[in-house]
PDB file of N, CA and C in Angstrom:
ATOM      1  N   UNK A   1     -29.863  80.936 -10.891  1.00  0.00           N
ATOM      2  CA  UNK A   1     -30.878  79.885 -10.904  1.00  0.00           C
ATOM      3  C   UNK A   1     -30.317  78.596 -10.328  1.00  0.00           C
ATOM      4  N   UNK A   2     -29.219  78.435 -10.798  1.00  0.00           N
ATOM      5  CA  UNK A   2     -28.166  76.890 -10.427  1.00  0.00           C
ATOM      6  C   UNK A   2     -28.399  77.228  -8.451  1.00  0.00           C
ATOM      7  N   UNK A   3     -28.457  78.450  -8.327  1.00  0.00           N
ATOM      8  CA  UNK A   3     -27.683  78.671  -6.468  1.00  0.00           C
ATOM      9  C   UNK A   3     -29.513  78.406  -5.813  1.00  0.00           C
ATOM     10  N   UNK A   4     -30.187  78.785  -6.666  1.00  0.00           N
ATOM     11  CA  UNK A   4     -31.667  78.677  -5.877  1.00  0.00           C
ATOM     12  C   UNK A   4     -31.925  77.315  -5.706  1.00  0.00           C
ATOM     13  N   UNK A   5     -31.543  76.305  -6.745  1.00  0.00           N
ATOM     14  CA  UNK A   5     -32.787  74.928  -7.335  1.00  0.00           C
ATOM     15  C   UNK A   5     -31.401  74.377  -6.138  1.00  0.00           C
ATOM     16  N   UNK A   6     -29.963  74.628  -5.912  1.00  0.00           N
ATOM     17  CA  UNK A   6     -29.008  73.715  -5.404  1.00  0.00           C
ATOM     18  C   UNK A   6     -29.507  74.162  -3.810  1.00  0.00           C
ATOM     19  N   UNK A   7     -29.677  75.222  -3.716  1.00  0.00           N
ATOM     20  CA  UNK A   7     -30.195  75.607  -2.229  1.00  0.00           C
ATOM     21  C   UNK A   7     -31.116  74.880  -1.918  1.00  0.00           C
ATOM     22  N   UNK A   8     -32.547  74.474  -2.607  1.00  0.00           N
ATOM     23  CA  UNK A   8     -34.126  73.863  -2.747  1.00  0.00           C
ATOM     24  C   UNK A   8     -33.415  72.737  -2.293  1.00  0.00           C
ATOM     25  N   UNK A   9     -32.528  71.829  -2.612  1.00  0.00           N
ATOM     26  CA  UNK A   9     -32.391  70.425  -3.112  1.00  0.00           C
ATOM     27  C   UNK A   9     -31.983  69.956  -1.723  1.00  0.00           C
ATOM     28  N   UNK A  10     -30.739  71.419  -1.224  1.00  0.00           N
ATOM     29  CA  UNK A  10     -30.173  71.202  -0.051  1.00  0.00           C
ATOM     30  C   UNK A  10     -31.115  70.898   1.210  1.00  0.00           C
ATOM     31  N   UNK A  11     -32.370  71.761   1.234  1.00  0.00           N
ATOM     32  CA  UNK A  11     -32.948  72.086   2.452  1.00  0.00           C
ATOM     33  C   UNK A  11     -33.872  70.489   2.128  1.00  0.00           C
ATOM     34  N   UNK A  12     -34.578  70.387   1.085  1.00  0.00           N
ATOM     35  CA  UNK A  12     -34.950  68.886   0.824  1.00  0.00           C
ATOM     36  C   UNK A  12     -34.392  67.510   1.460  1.00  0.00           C
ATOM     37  N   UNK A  13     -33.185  67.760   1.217  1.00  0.00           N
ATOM     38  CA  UNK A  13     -32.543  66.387   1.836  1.00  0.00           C
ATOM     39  C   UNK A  13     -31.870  66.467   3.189  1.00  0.00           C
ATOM     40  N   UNK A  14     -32.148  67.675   3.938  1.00  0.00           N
ATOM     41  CA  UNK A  14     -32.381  67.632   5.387  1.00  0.00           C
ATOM     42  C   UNK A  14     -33.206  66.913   6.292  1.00  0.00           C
ATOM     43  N   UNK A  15     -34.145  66.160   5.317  1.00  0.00           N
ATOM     44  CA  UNK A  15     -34.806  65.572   6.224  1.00  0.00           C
ATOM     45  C   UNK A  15     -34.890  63.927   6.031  1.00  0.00           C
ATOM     46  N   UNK A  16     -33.926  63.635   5.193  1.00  0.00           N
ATOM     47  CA  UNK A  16     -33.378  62.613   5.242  1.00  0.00           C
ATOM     48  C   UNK A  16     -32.429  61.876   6.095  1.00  0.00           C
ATOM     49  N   UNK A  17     -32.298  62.190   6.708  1.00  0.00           N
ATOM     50  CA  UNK A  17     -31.425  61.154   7.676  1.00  0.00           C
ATOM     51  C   UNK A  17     -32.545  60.344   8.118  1.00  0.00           C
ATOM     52  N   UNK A  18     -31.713  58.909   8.680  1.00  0.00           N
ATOM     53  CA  UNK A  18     -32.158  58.130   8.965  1.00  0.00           C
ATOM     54  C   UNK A  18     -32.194  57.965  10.334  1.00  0.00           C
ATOM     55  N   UNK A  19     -33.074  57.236  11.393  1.00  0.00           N
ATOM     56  CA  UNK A  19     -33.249  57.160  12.593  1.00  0.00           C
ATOM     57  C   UNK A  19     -31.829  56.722  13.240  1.00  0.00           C
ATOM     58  N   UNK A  20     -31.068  56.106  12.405  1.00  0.00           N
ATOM     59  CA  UNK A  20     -29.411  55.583  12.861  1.00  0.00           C
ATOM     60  C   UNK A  20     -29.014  56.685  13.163  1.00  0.00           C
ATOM     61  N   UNK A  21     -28.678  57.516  11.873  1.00  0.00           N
ATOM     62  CA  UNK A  21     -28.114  58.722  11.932  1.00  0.00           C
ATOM     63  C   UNK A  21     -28.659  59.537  13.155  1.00  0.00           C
ATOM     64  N   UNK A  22     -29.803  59.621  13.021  1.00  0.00           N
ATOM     65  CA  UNK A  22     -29.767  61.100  14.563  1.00  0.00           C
ATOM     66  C   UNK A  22     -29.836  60.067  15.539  1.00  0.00           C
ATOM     67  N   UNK A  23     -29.862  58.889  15.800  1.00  0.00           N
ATOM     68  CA  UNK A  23     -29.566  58.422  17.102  1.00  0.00           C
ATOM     69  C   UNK A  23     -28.116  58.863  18.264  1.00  0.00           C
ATOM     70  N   UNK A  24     -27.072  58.374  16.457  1.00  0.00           N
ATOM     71  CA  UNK A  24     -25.654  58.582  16.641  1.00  0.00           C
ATOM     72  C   UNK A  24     -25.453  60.149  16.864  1.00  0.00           C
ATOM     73  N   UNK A  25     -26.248  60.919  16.004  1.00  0.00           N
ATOM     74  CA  UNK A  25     -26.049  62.609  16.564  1.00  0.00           C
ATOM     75  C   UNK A  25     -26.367  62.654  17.994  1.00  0.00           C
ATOM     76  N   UNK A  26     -27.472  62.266  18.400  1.00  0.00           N
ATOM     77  CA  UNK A  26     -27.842  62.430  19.832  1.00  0.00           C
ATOM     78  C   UNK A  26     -26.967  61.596  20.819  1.00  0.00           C
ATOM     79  N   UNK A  27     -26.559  61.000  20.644  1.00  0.00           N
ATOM     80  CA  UNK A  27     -25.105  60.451  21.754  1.00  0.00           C
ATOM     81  C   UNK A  27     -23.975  60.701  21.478  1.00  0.00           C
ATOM     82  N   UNK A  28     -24.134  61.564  20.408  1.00  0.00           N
ATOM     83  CA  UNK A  28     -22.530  62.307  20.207  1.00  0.00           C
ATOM     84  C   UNK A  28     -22.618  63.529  20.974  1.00  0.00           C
ATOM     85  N   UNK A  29     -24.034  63.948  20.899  1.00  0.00           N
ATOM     86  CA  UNK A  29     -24.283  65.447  21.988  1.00  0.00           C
ATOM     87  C   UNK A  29     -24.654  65.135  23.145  1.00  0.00           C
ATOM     88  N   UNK A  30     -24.792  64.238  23.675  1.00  0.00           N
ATOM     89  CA  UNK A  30     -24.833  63.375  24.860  1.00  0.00           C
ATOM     90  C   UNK A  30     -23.382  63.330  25.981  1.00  0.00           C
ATOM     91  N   UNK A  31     -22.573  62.274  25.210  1.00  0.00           N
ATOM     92  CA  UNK A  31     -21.566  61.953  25.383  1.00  0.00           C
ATOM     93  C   UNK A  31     -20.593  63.671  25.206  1.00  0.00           C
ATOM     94  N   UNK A  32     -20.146  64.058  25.090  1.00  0.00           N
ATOM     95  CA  UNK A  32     -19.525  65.339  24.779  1.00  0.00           C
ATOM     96  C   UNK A  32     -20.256  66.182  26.409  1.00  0.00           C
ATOM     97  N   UNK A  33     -21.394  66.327  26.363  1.00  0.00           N
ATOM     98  CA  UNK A  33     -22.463  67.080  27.790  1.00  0.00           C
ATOM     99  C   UNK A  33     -21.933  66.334  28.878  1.00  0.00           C
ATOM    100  N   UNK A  34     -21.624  65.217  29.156  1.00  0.00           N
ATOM    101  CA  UNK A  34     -21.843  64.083  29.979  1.00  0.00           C
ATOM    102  C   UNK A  34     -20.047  64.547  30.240  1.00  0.00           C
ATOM    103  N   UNK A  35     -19.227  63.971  29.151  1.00  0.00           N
ATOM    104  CA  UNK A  35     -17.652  64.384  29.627  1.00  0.00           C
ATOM    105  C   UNK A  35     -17.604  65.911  30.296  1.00  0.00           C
ATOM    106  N   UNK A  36     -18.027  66.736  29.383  1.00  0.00           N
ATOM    107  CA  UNK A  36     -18.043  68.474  30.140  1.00  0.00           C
ATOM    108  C   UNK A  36     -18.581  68.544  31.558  1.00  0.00           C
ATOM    109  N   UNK A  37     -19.844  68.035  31.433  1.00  0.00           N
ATOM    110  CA  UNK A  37     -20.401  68.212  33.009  1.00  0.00           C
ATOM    111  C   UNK A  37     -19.587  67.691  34.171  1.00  0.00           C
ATOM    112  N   UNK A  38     -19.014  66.403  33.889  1.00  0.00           N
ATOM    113  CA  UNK A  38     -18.242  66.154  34.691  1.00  0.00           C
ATOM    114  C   UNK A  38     -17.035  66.452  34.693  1.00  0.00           C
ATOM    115  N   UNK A  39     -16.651  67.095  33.931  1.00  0.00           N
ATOM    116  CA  UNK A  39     -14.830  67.858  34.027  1.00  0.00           C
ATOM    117  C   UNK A  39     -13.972  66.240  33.506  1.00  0.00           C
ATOM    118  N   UNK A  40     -14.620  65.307  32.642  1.00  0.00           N
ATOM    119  CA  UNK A  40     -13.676  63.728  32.222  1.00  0.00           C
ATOM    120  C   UNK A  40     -12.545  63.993  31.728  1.00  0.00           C
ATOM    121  N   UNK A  41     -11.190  63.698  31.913  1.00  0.00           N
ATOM    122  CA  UNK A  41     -10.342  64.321  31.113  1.00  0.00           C
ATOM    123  C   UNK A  41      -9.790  63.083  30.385  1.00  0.00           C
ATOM    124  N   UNK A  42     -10.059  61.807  31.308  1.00  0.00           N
ATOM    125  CA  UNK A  42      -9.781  60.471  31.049  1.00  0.00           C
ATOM    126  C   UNK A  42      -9.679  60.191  29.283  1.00  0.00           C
ATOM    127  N   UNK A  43      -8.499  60.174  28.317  1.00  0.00           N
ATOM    128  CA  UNK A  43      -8.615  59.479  26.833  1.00  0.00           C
ATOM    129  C   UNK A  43      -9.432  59.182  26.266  1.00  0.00           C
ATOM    130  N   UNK A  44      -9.943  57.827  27.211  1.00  0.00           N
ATOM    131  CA  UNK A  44     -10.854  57.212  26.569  1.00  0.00           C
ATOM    132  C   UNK A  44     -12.285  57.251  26.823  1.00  0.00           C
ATOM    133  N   UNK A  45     -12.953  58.406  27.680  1.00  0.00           N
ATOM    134  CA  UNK A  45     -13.962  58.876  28.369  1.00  0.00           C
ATOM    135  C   UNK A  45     -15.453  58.915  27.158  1.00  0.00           C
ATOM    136  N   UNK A  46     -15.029  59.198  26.181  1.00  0.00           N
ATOM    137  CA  UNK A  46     -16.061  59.562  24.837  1.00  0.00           C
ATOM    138  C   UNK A  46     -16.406  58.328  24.382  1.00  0.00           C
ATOM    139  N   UNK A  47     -15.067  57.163  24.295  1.00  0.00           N
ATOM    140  CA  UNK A  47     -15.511  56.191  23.385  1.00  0.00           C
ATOM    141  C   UNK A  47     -16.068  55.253  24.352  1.00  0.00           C
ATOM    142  N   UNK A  48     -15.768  55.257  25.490  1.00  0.00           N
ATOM    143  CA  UNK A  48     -16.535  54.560  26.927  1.00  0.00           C
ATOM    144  C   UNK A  48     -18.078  54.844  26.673  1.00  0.00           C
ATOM    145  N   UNK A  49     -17.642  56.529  26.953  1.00  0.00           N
ATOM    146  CA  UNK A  49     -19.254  56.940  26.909  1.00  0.00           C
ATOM    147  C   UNK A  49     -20.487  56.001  25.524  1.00  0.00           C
ATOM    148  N   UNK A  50     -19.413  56.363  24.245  1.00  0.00           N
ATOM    149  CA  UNK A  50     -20.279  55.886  22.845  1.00  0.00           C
ATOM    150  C   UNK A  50     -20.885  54.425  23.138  1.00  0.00           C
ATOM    151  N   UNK A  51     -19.825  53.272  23.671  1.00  0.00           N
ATOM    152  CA  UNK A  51     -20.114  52.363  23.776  1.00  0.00           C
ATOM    153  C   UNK A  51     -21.250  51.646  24.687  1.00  0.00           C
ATOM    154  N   UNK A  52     -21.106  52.774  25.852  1.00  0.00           N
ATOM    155  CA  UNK A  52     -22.512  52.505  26.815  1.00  0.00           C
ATOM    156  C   UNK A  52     -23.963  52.789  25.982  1.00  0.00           C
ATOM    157  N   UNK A  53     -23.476  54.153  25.163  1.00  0.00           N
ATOM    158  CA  UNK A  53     -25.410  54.399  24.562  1.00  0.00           C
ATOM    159  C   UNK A  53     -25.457  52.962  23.859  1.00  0.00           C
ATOM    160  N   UNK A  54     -24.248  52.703  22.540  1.00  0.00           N
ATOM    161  CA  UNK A  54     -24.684  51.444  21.909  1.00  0.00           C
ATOM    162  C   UNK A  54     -25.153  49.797  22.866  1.00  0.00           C
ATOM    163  N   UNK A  55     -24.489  50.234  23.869  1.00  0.00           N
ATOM    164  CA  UNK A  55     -24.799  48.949  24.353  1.00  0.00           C
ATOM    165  C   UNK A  55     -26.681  49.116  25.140  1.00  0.00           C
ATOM    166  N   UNK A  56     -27.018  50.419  25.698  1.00  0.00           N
ATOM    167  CA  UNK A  56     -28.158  50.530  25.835  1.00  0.00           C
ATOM    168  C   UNK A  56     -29.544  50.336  24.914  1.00  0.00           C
ATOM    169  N   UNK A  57     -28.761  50.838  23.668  1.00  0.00           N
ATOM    170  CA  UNK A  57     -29.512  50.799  22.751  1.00  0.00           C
ATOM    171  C   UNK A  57     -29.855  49.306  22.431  1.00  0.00           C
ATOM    172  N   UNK A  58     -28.874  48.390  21.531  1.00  0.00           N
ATOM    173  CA  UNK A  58     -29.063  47.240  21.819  1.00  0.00           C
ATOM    174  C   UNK A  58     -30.118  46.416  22.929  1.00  0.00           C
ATOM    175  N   UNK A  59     -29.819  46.579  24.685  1.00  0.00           N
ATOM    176  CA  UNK A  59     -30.558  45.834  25.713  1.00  0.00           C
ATOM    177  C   UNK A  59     -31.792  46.516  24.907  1.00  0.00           C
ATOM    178  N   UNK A  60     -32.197  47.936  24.533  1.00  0.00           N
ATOM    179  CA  UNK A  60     -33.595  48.193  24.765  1.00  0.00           C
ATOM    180  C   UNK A  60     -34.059  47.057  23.256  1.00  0.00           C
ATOM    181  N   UNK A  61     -32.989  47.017  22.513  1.00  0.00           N
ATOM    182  CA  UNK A  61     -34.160  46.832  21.782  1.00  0.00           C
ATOM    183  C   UNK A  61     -34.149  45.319  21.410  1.00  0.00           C
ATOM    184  N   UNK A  62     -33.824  44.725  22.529  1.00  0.00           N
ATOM    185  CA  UNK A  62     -33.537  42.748  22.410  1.00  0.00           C
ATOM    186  C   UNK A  62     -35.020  43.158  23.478  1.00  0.00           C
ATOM    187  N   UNK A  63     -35.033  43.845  24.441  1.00  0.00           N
ATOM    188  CA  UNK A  63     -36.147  44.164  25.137  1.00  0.00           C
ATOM    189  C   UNK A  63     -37.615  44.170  24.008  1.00  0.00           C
ATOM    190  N   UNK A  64     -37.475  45.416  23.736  1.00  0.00           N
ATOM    191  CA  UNK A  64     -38.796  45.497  22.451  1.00  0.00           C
ATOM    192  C   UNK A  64     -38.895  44.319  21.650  1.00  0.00           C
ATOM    193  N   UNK A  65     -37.746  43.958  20.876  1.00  0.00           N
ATOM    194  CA  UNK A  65     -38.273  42.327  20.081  1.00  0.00           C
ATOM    195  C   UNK A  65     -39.070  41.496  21.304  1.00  0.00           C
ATOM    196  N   UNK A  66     -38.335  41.210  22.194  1.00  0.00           N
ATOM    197  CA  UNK A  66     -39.081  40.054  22.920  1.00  0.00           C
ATOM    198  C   UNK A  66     -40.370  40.292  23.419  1.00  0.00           C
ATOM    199  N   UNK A  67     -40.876  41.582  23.670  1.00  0.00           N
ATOM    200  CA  UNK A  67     -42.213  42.308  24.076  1.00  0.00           C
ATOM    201  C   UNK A  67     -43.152  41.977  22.788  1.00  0.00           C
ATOM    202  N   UNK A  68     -42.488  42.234  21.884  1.00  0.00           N
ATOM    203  CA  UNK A  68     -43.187  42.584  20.265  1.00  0.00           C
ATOM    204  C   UNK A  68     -43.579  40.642  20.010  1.00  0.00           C
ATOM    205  N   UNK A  69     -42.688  39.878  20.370  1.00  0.00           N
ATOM    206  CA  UNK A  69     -42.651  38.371  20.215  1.00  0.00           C
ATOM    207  C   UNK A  69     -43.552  37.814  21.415  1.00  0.00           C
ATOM    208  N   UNK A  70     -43.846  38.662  22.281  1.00  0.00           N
ATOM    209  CA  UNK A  70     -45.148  38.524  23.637  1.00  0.00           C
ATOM    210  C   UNK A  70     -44.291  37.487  24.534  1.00  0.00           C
ATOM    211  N   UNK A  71     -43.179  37.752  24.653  1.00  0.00           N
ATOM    212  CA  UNK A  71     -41.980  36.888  25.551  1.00  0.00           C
ATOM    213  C   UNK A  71     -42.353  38.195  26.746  1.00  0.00           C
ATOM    214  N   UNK A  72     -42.701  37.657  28.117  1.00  0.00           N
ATOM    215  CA  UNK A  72     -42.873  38.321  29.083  1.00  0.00           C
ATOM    216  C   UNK A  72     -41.895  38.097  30.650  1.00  0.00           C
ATOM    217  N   UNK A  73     -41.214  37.181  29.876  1.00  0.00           N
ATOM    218  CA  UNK A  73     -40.279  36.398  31.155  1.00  0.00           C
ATOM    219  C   UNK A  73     -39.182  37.574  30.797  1.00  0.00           C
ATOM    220  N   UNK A  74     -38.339  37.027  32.337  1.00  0.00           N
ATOM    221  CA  UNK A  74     -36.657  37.679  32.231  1.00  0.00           C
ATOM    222  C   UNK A  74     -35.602  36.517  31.944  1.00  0.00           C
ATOM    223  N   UNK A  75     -34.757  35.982  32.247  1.00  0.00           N
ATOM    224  CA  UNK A  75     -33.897  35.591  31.772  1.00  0.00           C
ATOM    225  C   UNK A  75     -34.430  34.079  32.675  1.00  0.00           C
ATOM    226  N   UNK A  76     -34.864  34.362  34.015  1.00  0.00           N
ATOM    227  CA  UNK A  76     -35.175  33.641  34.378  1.00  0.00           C
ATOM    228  C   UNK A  76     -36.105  32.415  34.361  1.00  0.00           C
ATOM    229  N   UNK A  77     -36.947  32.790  33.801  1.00  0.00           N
ATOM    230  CA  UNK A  77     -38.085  32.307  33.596  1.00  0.00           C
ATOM    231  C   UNK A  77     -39.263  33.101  33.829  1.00  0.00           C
ATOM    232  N   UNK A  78     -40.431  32.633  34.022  1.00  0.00           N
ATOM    233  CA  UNK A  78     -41.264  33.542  33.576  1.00  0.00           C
ATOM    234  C   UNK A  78     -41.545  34.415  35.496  1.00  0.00           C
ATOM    235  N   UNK A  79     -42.400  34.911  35.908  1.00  0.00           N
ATOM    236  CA  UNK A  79     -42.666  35.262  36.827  1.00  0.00           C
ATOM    237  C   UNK A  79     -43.164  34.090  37.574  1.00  0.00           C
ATOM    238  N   UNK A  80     -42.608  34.038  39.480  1.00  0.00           N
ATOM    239  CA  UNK A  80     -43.062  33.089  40.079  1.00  0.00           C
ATOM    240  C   UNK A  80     -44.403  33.257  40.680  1.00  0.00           C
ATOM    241  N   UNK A  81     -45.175  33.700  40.325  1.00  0.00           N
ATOM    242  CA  UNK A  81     -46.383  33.970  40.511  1.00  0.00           C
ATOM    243  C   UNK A  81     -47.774  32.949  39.462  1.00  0.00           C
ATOM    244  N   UNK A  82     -46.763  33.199  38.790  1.00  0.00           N
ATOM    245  CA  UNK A  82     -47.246  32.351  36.703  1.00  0.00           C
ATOM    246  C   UNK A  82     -47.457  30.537  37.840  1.00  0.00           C
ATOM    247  N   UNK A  83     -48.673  30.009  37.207  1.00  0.00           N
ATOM    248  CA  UNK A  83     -48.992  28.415  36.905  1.00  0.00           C
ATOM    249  C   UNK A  83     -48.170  28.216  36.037  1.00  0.00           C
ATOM    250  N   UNK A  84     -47.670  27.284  35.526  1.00  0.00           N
ATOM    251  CA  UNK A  84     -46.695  26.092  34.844  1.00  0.00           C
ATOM    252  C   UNK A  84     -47.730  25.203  34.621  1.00  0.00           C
ATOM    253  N   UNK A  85     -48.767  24.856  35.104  1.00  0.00           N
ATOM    254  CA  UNK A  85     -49.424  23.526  34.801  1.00  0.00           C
ATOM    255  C   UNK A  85     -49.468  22.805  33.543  1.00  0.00           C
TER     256      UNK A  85
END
């Protein structure tokens, strides 16, 4: 009975992870595909790789806040097309 209700409990909290968590799964299976495909033998090739998804991740989502905040400009200013008046 203990091996059934501990089995139940197990498959239950499979679906707990958090969107962090499988992000980091998915650029760990990313990064790993990405070194293989290209034959990387380079040390530090994985943690290069890790640091690019985090840093993508990040741009996208300073991107989405500022969309979500109705900020439509780039760094520049807004589009030169846009009145200022």
């Amino acid at each position: 009975m203990k091996k059934v209700s501990a089995a139940l409990f197990g498959l239950a909290l499979c679906g707990c992870q958090s969107a962090l968590e499988r992000a980091e799964m998915a650029d760990d299976q990313s990064c790993r595909k990405i070194i293989a495909d290209r034959n990387n033998t380079r040390p530090d090739a994985y943690t290069q790789c890790r640091a690019n998804f985090q840093q993508y991740r990040q741009q996208r989502a300073t991107v989405s806040a500022g969309a979500a905040a109705g900020v439509m400009s780039g760094p520049d200013g807004p589009p030169h097309h846009w009145r200022l008046d």
